[in-house]
N, C-alpha and C. Protein backbone atom coordinates (compact mmCIF):
# COMPACT_ATOMS: atom_id res chain seq x y z
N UNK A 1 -50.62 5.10 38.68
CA UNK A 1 -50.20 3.77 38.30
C UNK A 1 -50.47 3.51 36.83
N UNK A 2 -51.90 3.79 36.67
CA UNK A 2 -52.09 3.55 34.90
C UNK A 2 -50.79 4.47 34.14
N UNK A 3 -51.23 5.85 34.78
CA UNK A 3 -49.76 6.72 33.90
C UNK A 3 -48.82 5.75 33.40
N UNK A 4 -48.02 5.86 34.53
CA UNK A 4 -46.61 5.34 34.16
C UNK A 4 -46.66 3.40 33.53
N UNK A 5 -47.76 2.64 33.78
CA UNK A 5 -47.83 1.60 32.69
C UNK A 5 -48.12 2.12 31.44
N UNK A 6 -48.81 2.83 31.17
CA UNK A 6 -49.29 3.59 30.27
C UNK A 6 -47.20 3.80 29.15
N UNK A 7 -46.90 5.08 30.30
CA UNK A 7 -45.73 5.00 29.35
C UNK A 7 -44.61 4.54 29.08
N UNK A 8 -44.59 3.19 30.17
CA UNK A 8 -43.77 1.96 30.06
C UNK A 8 -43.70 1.44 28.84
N UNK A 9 -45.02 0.70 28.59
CA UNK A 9 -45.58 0.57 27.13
C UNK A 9 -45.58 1.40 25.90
N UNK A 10 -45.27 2.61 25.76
CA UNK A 10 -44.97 3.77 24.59
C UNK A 10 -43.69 3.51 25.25
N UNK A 11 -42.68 3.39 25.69
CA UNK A 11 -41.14 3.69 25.87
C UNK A 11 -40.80 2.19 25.06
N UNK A 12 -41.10 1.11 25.33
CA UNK A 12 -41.11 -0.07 24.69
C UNK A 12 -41.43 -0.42 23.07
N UNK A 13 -42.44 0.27 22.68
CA UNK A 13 -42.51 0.34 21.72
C UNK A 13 -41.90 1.43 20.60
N UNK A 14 -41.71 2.07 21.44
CA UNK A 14 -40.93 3.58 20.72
C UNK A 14 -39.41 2.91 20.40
N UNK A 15 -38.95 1.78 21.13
CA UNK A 15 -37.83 1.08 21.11
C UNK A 15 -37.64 0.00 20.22
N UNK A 16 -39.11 -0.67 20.60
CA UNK A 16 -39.32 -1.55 19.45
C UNK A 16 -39.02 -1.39 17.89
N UNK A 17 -39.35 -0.02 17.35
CA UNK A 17 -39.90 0.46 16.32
C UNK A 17 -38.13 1.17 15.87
N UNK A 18 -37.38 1.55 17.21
CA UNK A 18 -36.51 2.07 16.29
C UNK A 18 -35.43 1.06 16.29
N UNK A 19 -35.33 0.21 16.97
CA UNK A 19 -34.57 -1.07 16.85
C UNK A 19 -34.51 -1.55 15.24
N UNK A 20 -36.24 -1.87 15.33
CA UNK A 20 -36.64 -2.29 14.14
C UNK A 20 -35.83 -1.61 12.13
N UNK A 21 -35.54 -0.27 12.90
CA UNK A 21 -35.59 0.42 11.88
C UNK A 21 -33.82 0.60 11.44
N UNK A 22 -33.33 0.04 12.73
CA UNK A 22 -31.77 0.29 12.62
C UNK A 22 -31.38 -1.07 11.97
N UNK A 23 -30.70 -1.32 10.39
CA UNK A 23 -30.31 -2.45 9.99
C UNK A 23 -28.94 -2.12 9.54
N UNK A 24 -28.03 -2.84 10.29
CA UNK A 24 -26.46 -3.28 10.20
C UNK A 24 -26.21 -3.55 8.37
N UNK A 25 -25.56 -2.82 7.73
CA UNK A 25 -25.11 -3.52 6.53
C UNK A 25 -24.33 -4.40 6.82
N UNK A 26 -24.57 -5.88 6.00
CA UNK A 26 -23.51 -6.87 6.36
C UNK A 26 -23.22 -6.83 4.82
N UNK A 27 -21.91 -7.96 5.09
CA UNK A 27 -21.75 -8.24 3.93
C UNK A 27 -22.15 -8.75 2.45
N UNK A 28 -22.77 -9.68 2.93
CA UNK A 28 -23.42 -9.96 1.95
C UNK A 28 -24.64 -8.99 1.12
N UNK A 29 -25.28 -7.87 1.98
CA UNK A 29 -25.83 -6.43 1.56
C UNK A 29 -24.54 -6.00 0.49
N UNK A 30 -23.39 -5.80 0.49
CA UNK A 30 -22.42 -5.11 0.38
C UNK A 30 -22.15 -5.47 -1.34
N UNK A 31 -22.04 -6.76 -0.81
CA UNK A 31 -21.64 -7.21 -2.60
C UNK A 31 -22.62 -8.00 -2.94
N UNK A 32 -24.04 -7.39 -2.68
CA UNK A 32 -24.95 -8.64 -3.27
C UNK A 32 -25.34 -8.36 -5.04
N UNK A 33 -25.62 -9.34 -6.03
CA UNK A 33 -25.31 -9.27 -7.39
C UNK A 33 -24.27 -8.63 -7.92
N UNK A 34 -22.63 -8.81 -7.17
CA UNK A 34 -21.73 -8.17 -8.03
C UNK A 34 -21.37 -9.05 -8.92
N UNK A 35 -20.92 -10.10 -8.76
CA UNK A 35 -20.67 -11.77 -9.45
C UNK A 35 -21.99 -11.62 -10.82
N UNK A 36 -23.14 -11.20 -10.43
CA UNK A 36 -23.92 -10.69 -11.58
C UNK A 36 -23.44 -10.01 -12.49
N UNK A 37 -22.79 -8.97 -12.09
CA UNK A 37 -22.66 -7.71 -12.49
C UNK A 37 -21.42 -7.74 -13.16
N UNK A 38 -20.08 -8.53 -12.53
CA UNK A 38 -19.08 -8.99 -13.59
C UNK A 38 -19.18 -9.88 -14.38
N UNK A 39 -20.32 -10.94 -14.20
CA UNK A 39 -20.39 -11.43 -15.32
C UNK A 39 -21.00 -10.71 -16.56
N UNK A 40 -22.08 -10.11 -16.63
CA UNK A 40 -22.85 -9.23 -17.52
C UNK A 40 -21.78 -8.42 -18.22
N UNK A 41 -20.71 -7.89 -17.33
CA UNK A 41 -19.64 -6.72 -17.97
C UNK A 41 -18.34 -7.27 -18.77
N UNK A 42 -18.43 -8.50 -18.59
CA UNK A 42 -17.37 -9.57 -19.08
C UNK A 42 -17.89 -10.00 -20.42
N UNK A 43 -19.16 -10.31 -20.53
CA UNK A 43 -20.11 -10.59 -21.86
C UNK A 43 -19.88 -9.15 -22.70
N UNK A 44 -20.19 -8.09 -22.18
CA UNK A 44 -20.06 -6.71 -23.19
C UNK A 44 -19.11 -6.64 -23.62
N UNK A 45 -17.64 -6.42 -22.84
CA UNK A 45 -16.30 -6.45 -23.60
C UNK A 45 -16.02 -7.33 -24.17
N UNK A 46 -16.29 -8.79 -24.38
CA UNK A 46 -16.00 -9.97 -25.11
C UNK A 46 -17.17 -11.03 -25.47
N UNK A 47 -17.88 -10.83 -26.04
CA UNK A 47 -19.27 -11.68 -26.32
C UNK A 47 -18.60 -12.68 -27.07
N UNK A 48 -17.25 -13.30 -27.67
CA UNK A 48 -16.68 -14.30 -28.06
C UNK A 48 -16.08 -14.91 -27.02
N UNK A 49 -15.93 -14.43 -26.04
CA UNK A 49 -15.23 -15.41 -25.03
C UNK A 49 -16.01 -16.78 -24.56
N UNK A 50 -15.19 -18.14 -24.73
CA UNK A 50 -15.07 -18.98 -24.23
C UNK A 50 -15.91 -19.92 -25.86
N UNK A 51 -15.67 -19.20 -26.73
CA UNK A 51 -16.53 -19.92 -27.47
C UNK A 51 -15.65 -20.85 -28.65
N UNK A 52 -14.25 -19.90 -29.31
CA UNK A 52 -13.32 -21.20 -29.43
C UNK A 52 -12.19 -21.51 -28.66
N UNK A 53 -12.42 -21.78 -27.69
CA UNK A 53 -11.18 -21.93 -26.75
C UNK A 53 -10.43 -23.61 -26.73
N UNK A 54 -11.21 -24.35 -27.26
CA UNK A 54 -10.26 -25.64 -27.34
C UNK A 54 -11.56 -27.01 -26.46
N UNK A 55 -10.82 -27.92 -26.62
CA UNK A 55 -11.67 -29.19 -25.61
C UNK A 55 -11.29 -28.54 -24.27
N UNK A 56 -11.93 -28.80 -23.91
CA UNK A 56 -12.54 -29.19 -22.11
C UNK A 56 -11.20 -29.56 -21.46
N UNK A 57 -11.11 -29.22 -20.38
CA UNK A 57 -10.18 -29.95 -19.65
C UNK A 57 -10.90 -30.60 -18.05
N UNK A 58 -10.87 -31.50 -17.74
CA UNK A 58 -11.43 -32.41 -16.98
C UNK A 58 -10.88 -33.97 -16.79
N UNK A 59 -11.25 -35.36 -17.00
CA UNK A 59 -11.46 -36.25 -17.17
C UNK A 59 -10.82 -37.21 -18.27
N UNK A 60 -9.87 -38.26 -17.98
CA UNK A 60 -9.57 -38.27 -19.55
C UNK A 60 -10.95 -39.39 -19.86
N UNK A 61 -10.83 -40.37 -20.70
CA UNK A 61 -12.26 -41.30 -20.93
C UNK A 61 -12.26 -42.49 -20.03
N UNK A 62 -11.07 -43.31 -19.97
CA UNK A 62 -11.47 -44.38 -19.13
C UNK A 62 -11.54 -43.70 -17.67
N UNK A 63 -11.15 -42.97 -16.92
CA UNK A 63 -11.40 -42.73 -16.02
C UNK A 63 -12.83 -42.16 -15.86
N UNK A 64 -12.98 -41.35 -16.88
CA UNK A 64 -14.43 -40.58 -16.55
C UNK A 64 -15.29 -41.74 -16.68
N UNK A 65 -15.27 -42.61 -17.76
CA UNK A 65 -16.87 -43.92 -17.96
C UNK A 65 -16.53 -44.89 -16.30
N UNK A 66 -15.33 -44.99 -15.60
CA UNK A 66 -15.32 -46.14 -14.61
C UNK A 66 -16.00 -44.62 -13.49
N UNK A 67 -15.95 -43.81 -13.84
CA UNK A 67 -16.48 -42.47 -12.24
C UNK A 67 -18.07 -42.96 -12.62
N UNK A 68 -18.34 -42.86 -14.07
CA UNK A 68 -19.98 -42.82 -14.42
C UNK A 68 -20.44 -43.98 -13.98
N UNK A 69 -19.89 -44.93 -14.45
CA UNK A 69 -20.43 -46.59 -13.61
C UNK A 69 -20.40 -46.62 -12.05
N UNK A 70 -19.28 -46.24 -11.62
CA UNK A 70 -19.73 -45.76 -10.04
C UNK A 70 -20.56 -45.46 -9.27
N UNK A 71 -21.21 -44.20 -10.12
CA UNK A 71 -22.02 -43.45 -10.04
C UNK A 71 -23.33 -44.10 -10.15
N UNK A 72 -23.86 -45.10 -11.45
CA UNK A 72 -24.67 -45.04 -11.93
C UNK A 72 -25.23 -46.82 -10.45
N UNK A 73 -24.00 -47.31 -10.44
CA UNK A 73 -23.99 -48.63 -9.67
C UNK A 73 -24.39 -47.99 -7.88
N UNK A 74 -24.47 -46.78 -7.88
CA UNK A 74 -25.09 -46.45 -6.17
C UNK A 74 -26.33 -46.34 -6.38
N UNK A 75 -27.04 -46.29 -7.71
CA UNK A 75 -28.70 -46.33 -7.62
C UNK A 75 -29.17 -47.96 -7.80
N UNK A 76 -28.30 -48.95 -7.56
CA UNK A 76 -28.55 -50.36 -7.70
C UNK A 76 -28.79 -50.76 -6.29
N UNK A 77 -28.39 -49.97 -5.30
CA UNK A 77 -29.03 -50.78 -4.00
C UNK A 77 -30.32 -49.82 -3.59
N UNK A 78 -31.48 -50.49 -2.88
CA UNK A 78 -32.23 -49.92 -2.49
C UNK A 78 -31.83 -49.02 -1.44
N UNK A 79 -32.63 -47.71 -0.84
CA UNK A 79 -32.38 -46.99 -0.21
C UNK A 79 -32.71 -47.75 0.99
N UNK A 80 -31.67 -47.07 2.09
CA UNK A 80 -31.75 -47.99 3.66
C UNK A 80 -33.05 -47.05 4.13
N UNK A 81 -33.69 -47.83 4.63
CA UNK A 81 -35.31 -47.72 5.36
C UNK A 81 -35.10 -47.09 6.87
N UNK A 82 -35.30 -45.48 6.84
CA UNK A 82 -35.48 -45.00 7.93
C UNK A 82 -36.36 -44.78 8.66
N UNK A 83 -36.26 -44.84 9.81
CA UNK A 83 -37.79 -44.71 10.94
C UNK A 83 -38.10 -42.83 11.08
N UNK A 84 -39.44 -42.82 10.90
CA UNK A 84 -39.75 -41.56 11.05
C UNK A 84 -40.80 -40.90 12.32
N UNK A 85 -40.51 -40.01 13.33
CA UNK A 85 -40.80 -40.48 14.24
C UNK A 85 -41.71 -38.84 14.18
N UNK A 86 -43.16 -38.81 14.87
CA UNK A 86 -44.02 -38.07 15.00
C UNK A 86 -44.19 -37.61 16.20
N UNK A 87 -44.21 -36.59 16.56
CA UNK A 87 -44.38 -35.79 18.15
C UNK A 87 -46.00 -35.38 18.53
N UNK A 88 -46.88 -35.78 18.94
CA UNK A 88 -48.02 -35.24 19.29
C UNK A 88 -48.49 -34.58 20.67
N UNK A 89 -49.48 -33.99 20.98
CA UNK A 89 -49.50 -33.57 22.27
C UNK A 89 -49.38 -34.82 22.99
N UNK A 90 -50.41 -36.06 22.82
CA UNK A 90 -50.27 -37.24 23.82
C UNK A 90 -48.91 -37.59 23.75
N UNK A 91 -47.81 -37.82 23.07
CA UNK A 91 -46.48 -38.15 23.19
C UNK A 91 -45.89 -38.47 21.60
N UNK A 92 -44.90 -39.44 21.90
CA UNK A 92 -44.06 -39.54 20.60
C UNK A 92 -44.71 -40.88 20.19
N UNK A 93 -44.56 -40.82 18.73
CA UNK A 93 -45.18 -41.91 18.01
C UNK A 93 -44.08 -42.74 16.90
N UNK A 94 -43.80 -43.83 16.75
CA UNK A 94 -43.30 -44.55 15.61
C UNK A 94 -43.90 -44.88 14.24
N UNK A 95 -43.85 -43.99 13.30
CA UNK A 95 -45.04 -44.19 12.17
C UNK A 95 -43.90 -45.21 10.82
């Protein structure tokens, strides 16, 4: 009886260990720092790029200052007051 618990337990772990050891390339393994890597290679062939290229394109002005007032007018109301609720062994609490 000990035997074979004995090598129940080494068959389990012998499984454990090679499970452990088997890792799936995903994608993100695949191309991780390439976006690095073209940018860096984009700087070597052209270390002038983007530097006189013209104004900005975006926003013209009155539209962009009425987006910024928008913007700036959502930090004028106070934040809405949420309940935060605590779990303990004796039960749930309202703090």
């Amino acid at each position: 009886m000990k035997r074979g618990f004995g090598f129940s337990i080494l068959i389990v772990l012998l499984l454990g260990i090679s499970v452990g050891c088997a890792k799936r390339e995903t994608q993100v393994d695949r191309f991780y720092g390439t976006s690095y890597e073209l940018a860096k290679q984009s700087q070597i062939y052209n270390p002038e790029a983007g530097v006189k290229d013209g104004s900005s394109v975006g926003l013209e002005g009155d539209v962009a200052s009425r987006v910024i007032e928008r913007y700036k007018e959502g930090f004028d109301e106070p934040a809405a007051k949420t309940e935060t609720y605590s779990v303990d062994v004796e039960g749930m609490t309202i703090k």
